[in-house]
C-alpha atoms as a PDB file:
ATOM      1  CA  UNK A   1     252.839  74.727 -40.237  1.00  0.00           C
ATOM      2  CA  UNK A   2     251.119  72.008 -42.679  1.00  0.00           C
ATOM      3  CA  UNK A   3     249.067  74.161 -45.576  1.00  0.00           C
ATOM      4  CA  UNK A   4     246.942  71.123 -45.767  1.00  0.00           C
ATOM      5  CA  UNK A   5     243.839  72.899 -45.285  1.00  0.00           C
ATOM      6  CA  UNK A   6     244.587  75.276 -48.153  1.00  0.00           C
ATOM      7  CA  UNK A   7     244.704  72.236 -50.214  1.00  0.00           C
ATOM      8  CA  UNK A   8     241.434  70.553 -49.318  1.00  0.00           C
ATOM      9  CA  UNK A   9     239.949  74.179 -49.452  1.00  0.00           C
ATOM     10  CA  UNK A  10     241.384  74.321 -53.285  1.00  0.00           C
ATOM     11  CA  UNK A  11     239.736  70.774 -53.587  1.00  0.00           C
ATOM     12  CA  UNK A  12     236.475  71.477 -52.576  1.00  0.00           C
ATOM     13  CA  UNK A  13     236.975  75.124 -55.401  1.00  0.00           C
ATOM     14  CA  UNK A  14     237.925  73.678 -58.191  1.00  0.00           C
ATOM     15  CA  UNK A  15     235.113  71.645 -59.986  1.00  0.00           C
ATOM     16  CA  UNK A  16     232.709  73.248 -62.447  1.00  0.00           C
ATOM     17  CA  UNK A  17     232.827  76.550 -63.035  1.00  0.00           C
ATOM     18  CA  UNK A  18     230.271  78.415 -62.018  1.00  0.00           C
ATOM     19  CA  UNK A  19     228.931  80.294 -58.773  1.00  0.00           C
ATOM     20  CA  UNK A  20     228.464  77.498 -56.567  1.00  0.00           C
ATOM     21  CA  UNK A  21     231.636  76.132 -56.334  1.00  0.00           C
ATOM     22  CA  UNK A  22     232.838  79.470 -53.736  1.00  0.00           C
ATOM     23  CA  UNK A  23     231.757  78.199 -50.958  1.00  0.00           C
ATOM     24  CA  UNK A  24     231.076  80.209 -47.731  1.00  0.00           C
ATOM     25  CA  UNK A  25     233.359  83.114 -48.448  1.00  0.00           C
ATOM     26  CA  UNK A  26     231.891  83.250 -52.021  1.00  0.00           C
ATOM     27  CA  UNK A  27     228.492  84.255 -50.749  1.00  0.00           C
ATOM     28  CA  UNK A  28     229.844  86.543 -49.188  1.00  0.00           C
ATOM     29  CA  UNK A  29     231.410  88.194 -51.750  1.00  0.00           C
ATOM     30  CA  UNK A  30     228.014  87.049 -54.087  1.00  0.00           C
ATOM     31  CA  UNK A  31     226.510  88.898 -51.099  1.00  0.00           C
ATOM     32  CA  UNK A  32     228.429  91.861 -52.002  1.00  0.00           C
ATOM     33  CA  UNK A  33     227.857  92.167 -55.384  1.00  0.00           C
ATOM     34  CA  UNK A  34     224.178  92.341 -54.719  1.00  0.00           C
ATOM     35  CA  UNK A  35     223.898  95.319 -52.289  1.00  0.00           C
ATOM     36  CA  UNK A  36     226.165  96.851 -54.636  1.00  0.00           C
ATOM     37  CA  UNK A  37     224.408  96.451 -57.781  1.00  0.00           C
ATOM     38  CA  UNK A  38     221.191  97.178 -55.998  1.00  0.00           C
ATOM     39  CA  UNK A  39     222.821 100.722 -56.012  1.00  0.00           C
ATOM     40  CA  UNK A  40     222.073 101.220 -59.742  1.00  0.00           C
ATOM     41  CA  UNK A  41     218.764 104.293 -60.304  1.00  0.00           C
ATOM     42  CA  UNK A  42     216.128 103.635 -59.516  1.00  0.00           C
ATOM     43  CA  UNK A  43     216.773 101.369 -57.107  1.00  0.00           C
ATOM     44  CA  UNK A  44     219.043 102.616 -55.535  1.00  0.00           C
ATOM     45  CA  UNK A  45     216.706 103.718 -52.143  1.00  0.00           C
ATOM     46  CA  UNK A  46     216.669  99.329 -51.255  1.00  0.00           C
ATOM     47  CA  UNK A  47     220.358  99.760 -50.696  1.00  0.00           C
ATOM     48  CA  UNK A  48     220.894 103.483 -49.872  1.00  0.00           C
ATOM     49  CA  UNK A  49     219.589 103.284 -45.874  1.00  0.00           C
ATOM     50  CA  UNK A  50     221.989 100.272 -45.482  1.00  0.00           C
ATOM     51  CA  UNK A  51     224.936 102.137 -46.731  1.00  0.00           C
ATOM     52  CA  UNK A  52     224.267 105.378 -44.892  1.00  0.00           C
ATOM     53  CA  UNK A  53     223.337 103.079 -41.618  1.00  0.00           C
ATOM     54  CA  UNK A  54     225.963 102.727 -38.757  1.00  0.00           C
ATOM     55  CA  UNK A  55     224.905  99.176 -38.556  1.00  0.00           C
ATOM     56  CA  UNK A  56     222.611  96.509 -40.186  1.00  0.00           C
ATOM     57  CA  UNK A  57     221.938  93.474 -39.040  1.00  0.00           C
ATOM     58  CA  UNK A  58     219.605  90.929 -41.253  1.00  0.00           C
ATOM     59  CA  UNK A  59     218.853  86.624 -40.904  1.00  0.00           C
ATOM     60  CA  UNK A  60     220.211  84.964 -44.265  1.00  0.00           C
ATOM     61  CA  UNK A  61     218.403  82.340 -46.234  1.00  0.00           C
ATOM     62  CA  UNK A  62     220.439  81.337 -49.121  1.00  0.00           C
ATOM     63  CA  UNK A  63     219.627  78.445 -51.506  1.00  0.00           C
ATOM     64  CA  UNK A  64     221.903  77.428 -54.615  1.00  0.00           C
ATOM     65  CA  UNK A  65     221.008  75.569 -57.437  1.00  0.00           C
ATOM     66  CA  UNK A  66     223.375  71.815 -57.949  1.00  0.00           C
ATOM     67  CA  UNK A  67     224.484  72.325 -61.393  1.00  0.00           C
ATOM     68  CA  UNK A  68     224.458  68.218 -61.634  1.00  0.00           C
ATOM     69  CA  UNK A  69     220.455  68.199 -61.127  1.00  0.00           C
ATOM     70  CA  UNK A  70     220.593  67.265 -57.395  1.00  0.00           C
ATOM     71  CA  UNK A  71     218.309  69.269 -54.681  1.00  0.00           C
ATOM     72  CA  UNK A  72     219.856  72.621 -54.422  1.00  0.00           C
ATOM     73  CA  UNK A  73     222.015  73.408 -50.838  1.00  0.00           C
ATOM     74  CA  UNK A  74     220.438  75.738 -48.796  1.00  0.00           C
ATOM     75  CA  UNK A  75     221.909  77.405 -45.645  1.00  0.00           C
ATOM     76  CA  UNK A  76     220.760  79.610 -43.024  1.00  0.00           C
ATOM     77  CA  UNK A  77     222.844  82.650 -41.580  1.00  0.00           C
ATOM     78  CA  UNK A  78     223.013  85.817 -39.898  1.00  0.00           C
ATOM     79  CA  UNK A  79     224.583  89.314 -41.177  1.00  0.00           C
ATOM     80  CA  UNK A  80     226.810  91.967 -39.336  1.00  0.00           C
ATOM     81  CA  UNK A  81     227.620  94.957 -41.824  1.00  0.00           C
ATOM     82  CA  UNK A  82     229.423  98.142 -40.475  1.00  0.00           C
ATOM     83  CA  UNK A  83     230.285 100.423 -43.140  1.00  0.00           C
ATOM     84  CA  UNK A  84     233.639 102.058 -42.820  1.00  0.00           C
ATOM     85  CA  UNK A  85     234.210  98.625 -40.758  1.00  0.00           C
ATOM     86  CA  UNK A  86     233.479  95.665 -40.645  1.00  0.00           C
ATOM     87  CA  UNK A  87     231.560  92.613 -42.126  1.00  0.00           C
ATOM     88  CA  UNK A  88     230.534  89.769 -40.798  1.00  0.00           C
ATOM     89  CA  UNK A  89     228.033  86.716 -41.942  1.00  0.00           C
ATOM     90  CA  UNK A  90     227.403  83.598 -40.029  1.00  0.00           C
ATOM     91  CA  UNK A  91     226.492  79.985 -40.963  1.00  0.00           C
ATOM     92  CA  UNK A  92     224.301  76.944 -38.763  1.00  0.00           C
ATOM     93  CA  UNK A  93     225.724  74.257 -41.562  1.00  0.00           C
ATOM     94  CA  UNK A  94     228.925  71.884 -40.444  1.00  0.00           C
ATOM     95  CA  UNK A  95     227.968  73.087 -36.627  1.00  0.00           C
ATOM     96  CA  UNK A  96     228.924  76.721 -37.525  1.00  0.00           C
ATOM     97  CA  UNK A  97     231.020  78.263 -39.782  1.00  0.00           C
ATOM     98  CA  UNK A  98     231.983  82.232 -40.196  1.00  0.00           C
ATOM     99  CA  UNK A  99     233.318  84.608 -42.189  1.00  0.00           C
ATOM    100  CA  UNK A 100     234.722  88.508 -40.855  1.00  0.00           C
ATOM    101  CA  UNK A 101     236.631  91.210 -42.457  1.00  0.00           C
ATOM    102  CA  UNK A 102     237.587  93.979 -40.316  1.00  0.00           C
ATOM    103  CA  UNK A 103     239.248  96.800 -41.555  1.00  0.00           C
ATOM    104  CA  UNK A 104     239.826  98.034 -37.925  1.00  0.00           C
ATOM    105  CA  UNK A 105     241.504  94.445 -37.150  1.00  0.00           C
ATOM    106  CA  UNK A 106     243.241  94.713 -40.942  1.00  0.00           C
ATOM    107  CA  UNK A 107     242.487  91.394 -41.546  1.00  0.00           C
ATOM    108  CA  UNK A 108     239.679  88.413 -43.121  1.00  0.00           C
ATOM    109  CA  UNK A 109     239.162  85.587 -41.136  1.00  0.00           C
ATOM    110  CA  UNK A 110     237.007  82.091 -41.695  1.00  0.00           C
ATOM    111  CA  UNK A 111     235.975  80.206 -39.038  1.00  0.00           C
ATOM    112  CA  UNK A 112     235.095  76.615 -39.202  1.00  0.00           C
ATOM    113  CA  UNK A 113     233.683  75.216 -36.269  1.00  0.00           C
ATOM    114  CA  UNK A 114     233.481  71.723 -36.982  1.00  0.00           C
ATOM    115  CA  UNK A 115     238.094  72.139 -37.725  1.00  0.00           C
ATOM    116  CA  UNK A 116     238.303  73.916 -34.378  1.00  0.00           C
ATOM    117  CA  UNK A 117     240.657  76.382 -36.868  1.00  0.00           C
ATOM    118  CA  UNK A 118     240.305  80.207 -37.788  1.00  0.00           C
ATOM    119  CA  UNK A 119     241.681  80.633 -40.713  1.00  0.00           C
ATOM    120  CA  UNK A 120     243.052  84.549 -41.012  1.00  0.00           C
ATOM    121  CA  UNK A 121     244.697  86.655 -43.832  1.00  0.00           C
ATOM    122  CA  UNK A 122     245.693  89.949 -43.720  1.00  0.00           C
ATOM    123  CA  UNK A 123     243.242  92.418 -44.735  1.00  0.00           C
ATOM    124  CA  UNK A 124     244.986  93.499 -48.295  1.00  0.00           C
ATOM    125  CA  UNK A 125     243.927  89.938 -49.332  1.00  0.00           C
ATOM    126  CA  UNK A 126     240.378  89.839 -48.028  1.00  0.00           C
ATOM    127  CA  UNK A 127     238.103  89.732 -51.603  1.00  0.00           C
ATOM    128  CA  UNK A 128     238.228  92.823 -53.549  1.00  0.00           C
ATOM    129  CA  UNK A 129     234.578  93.351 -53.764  1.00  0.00           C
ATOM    130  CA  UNK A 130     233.991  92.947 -49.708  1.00  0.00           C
ATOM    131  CA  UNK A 131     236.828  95.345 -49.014  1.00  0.00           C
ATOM    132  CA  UNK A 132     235.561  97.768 -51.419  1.00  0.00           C
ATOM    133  CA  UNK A 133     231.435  97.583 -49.263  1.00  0.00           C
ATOM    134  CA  UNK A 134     233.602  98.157 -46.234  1.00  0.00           C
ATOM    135  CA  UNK A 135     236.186 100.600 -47.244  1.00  0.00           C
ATOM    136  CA  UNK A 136     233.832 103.218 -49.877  1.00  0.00           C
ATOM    137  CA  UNK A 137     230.414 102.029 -49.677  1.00  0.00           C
ATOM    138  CA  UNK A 138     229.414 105.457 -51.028  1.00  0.00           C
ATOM    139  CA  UNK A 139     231.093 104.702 -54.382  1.00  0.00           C
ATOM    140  CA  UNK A 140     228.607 101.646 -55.134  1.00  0.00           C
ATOM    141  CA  UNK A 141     226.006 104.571 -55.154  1.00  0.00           C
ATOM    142  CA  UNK A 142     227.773 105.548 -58.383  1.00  0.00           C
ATOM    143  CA  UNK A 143     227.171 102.244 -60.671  1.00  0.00           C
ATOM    144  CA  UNK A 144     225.532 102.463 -63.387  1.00  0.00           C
ATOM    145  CA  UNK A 145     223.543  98.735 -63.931  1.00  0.00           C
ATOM    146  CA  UNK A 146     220.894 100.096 -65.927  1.00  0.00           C
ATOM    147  CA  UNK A 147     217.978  98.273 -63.868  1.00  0.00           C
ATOM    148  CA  UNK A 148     215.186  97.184 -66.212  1.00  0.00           C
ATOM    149  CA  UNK A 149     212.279  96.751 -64.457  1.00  0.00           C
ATOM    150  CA  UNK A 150     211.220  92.762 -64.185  1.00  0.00           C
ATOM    151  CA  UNK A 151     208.542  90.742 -62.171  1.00  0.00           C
ATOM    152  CA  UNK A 152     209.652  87.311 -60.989  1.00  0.00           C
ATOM    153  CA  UNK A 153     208.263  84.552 -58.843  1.00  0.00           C
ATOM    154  CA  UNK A 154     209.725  84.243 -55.767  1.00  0.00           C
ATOM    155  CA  UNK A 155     208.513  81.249 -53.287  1.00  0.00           C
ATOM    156  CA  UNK A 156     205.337  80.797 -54.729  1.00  0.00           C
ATOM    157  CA  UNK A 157     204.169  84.896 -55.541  1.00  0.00           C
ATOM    158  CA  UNK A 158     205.205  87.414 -58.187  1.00  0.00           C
ATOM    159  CA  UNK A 159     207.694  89.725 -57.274  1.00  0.00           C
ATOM    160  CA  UNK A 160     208.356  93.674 -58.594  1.00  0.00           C
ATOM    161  CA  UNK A 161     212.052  93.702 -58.839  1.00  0.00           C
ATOM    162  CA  UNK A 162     214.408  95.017 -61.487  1.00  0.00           C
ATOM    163  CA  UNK A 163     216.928  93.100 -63.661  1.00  0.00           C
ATOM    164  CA  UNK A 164     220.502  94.118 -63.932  1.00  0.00           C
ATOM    165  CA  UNK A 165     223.147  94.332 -66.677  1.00  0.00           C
ATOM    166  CA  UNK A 166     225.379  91.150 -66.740  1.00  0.00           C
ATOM    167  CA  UNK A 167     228.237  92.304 -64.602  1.00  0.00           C
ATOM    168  CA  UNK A 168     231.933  90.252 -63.219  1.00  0.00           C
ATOM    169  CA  UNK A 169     232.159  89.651 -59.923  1.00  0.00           C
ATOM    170  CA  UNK A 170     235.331  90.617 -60.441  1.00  0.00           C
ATOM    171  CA  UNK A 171     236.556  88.199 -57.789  1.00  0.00           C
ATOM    172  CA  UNK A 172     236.389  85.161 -60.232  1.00  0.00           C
ATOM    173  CA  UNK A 173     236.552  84.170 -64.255  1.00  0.00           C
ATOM    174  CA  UNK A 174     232.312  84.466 -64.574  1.00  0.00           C
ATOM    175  CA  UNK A 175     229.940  86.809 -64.989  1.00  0.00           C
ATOM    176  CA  UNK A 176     226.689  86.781 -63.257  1.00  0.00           C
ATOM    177  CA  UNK A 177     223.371  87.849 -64.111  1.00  0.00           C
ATOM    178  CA  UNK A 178     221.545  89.716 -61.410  1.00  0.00           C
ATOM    179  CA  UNK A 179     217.828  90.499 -60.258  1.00  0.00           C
ATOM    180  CA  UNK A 180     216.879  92.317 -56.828  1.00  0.00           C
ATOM    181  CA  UNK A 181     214.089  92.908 -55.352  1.00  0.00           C
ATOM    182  CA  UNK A 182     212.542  95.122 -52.705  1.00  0.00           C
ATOM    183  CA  UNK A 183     210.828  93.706 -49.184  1.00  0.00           C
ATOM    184  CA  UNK A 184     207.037  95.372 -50.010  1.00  0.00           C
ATOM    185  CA  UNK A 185     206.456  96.826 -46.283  1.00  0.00           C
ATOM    186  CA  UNK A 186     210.283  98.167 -45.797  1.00  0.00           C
ATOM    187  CA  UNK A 187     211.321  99.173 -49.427  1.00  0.00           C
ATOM    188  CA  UNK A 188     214.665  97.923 -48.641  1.00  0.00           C
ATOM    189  CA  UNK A 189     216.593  95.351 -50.355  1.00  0.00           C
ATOM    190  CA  UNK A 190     215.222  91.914 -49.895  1.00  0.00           C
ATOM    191  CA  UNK A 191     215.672  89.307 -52.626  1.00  0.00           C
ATOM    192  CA  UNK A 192     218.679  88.901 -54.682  1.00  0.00           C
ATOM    193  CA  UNK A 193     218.976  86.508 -57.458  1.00  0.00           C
ATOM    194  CA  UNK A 194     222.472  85.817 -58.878  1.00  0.00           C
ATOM    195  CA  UNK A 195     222.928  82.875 -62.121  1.00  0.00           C
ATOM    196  CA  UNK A 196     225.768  81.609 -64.356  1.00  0.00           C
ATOM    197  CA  UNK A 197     226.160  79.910 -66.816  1.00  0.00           C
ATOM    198  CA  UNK A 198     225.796  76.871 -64.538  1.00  0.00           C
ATOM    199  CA  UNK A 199     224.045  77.460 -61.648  1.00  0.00           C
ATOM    200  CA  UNK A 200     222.156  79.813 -59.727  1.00  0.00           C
ATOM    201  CA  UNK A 201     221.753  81.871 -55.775  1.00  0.00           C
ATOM    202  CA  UNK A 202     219.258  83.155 -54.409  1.00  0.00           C
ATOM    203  CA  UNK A 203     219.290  85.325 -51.131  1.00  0.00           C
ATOM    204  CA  UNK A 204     217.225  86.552 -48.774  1.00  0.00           C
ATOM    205  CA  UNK A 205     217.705  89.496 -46.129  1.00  0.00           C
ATOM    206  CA  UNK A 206     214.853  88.873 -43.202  1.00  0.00           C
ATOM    207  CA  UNK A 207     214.379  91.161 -40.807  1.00  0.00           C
ATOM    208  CA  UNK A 208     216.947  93.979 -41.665  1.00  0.00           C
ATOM    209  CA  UNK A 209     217.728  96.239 -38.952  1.00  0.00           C
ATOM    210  CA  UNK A 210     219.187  99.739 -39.429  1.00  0.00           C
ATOM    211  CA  UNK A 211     221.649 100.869 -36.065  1.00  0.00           C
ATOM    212  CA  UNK A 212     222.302 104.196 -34.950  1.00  0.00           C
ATOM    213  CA  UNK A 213     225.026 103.063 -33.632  1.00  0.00           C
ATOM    214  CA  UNK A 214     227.909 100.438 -34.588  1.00  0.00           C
ATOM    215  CA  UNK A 215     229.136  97.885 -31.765  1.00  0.00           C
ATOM    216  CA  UNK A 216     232.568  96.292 -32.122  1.00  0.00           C
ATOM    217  CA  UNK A 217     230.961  93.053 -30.453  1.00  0.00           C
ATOM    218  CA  UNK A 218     228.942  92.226 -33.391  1.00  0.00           C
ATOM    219  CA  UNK A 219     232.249  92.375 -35.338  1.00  0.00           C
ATOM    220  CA  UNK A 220     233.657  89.389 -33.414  1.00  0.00           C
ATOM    221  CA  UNK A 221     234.445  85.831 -34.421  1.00  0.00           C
ATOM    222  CA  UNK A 222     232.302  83.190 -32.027  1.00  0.00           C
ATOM    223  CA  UNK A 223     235.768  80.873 -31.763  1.00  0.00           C
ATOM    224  CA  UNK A 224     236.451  80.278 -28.184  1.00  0.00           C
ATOM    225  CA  UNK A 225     239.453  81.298 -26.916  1.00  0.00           C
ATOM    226  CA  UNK A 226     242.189  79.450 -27.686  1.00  0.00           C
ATOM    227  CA  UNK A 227     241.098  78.449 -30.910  1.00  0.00           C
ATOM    228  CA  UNK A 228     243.884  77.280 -33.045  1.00  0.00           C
ATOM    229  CA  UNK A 229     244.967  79.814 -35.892  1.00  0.00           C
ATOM    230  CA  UNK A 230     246.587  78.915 -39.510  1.00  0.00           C
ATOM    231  CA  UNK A 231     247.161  81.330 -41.762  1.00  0.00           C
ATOM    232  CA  UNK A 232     244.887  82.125 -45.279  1.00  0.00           C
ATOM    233  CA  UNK A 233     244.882  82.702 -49.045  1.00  0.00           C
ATOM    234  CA  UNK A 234     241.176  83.722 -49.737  1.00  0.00           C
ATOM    235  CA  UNK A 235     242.188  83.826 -53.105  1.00  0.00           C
ATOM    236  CA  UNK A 236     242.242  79.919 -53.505  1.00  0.00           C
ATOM    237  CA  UNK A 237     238.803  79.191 -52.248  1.00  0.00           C
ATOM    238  CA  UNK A 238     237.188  81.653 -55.371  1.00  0.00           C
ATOM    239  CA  UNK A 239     236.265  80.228 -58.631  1.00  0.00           C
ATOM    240  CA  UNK A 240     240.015  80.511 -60.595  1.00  0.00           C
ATOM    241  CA  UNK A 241     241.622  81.413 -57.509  1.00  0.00           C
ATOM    242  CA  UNK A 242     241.346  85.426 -58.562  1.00  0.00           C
ATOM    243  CA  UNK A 243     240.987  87.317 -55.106  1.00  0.00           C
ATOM    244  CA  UNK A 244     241.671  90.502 -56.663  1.00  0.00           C
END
């Protein structure tokens, strides 16, 4: 089997350093480190009701910055998170492209709609800091960030959110500096703001919804059947090709 695609995958990884460069499954695990930092007293009660929740389900906005000065790249998703599960987040760009990792299934999968490929690896592989929000979400409760309280402005309006200690992503050679925010009617985590040395992220969580129960449905690729299948190193589409 040609590991062509790894090699255009590596391609697209290996420019600048910074945040950016990760891609799809790099927001994801940027994605990661934000509910998990948001963990960190006092803040912890934005993240707490997602960790404890069977389900949540929230719309993505995510905009990064072009470290070369162009307009930043902004994408549009969907999130599936089952603690003790599952994760899954969802893309519009290139016609549609997905990310899951599924403890149950023991494996990560990418799915690029516009290739007609899923891309799968086996679960031991799948980025450090997603398996880690899947496997023992209650240990993120346990971080210690030391939040500093820290207003921002955030599409036009000032923000209450809190500032957090510079911290690896552990998954790649940076470190990121982080700032989370609170949606004001919820409480729950809204805004998180990741930036390097580079460049920068910003997310959004709209509309977070808290299950009482956890579906394996939502935890399912949208591939058709039949869909060819290659196999996966997540580690080479992360900034220094560090998956662990």
């Amino acid at each position: 089997m040609s590991r062509e695609p790894f090699g255009r995958f590596a391609r697209r990884g290996r420019g600048r350093m910074g945040i950016r460069r990760a891609g799809l499954v790099g927001a994801a695990v940027l994605l990661g480190v934000g509910l998990a930092a948001a963990a960190d007293a006092p803040v912890d009660r934005m993240v707490r009701p997602l960790i404890e929740s069977r389900s949540v389900t929230a719309q993505i906005l995510l905009s990064r910055s072009d470290p070369f000065g162009g307009p930043p790249e902004r994408s549009r998703g969907r999130l599936w998170y089952q603690p003790g599960r599952g994760l899954k987040v969802r893309f519009e760009r290139g016609g549609g492209e997905e990310i899951l990792a599924d403890k149950v299934q023991g494996a990560f999968f990418l799915y690029r709609a516009a290739e007609r490929t899923v891309y799968r690896a086996p679960w031991e592989r799948a980025p450090r800091r997603i398996r880690k929000l899947i496997e023992t979400p209650e240990s993120i409760l346990d971080a210690d960030l030391r939040a500093r309280a820290e207003r921002r402005d955030v599409g036009g309006a000032a923000r209450d959110g809190y500032r957090l200690r510079e911290a690896s992503l552990g998954d790649s050679t940076g470190r990121v500096a982080l700032w989370v925010s609170a949606d004001p009617g919820s409480g729950l985590l809204r805004w998180i703001a990741l930036a390097a040395e580079d460049d920068s992220v910003w997310i959004e969580l709209r509309g977070i919804s808290l299950g009482r129960t956890a579906r394996a449905r939502d935890l399912t690729l949208s591939a058709p059947r039949g869909t060819k299948v290659e196999p996966l190193d997540p580690r080479e589409l992360l900034p220094g090709g560090q998956g662990h």
